[in-house]
Protein backbone atom coordinates (compact mmCIF):
# COMPACT_ATOMS: atom_id res chain seq x y z
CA UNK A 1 -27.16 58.13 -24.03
CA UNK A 2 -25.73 56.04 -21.08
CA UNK A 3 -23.76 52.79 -21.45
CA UNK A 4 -24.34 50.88 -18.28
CA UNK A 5 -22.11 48.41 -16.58
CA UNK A 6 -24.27 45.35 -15.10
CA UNK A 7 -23.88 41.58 -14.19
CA UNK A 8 -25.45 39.14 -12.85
CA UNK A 9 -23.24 36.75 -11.65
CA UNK A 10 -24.02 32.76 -10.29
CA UNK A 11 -23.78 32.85 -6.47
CA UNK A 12 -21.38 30.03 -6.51
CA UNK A 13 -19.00 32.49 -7.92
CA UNK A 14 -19.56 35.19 -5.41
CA UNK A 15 -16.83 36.27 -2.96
CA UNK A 16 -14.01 35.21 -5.60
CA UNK A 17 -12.82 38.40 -6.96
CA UNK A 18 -14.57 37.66 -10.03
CA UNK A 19 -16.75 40.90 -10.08
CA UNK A 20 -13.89 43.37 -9.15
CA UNK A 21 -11.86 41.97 -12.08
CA UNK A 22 -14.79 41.79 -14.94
CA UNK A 23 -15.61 45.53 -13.62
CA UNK A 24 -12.04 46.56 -13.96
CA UNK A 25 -11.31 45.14 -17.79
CA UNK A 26 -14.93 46.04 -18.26
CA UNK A 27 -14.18 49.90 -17.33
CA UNK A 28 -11.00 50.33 -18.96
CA UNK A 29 -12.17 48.65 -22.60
CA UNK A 30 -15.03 51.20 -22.02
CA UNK A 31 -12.73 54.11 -21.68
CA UNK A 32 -9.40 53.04 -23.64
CA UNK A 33 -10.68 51.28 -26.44
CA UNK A 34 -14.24 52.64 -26.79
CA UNK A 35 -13.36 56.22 -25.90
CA UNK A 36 -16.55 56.61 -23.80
CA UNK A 37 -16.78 59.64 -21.53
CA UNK A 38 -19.01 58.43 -19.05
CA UNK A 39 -20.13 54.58 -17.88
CA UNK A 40 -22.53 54.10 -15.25
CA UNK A 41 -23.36 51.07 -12.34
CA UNK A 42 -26.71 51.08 -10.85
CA UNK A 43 -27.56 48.67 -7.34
CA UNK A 44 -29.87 48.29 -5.03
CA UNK A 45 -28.74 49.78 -1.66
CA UNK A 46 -28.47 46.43 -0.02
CA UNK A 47 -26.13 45.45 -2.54
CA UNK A 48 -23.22 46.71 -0.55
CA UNK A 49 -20.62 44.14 -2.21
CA UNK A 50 -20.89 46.10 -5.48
CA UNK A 51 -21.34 48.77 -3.80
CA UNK A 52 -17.61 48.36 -2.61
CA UNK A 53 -16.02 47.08 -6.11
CA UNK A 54 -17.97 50.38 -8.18
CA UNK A 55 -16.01 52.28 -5.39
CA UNK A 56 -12.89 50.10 -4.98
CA UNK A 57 -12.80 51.06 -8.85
CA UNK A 58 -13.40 54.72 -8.96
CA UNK A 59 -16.90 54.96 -9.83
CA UNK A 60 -18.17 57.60 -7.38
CA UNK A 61 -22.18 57.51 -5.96
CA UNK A 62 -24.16 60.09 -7.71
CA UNK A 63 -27.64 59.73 -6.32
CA UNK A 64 -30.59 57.74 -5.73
CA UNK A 65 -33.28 57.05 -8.30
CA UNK A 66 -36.29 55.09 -9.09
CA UNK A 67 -35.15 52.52 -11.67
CA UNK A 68 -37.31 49.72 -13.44
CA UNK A 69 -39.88 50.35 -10.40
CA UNK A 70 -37.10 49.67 -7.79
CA UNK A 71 -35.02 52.05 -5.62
CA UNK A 72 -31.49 51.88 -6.57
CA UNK A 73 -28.30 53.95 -6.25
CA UNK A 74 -26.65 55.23 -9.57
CA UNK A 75 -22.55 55.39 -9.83
């Protein structure tokens, strides 16, 4: 089984930090408190912002897959 980390986040709110800090609490309840061993971020390649935060955070780029009938790149 895979827990997934996903938003979907107003774009009024974009470019405020707000992601980066929801996907870092997010991450560490996921690993600290829920003792999960794995948590995985999937984006379309456009996406570069999140992109950048899954990275900023530690989550490392795995591959590309075909997702929900869309290209995306798995973290």
């Amino acid at each position: 089984m895979e827990i997934e980390l996903g938003y979907l986040l107003n774009p009024k709110y974009w470019y405020q930090e707000l992601l980066t800090e929801a996907t870092k609490v997010s991450l560490r309840y996921g690993f600290e408190e829920l003792k999960l061993k794995e948590i995985v971020g999937i984006t379309k390649p456009e996406n570069i912002a999140y992109q950048r935060v899954m990275e900023k955070l530690g989550m490392k780029y795995e591959k590309d897959v075909y997702y929900y009938q869309t290209n995306v790149l798995y973290y």
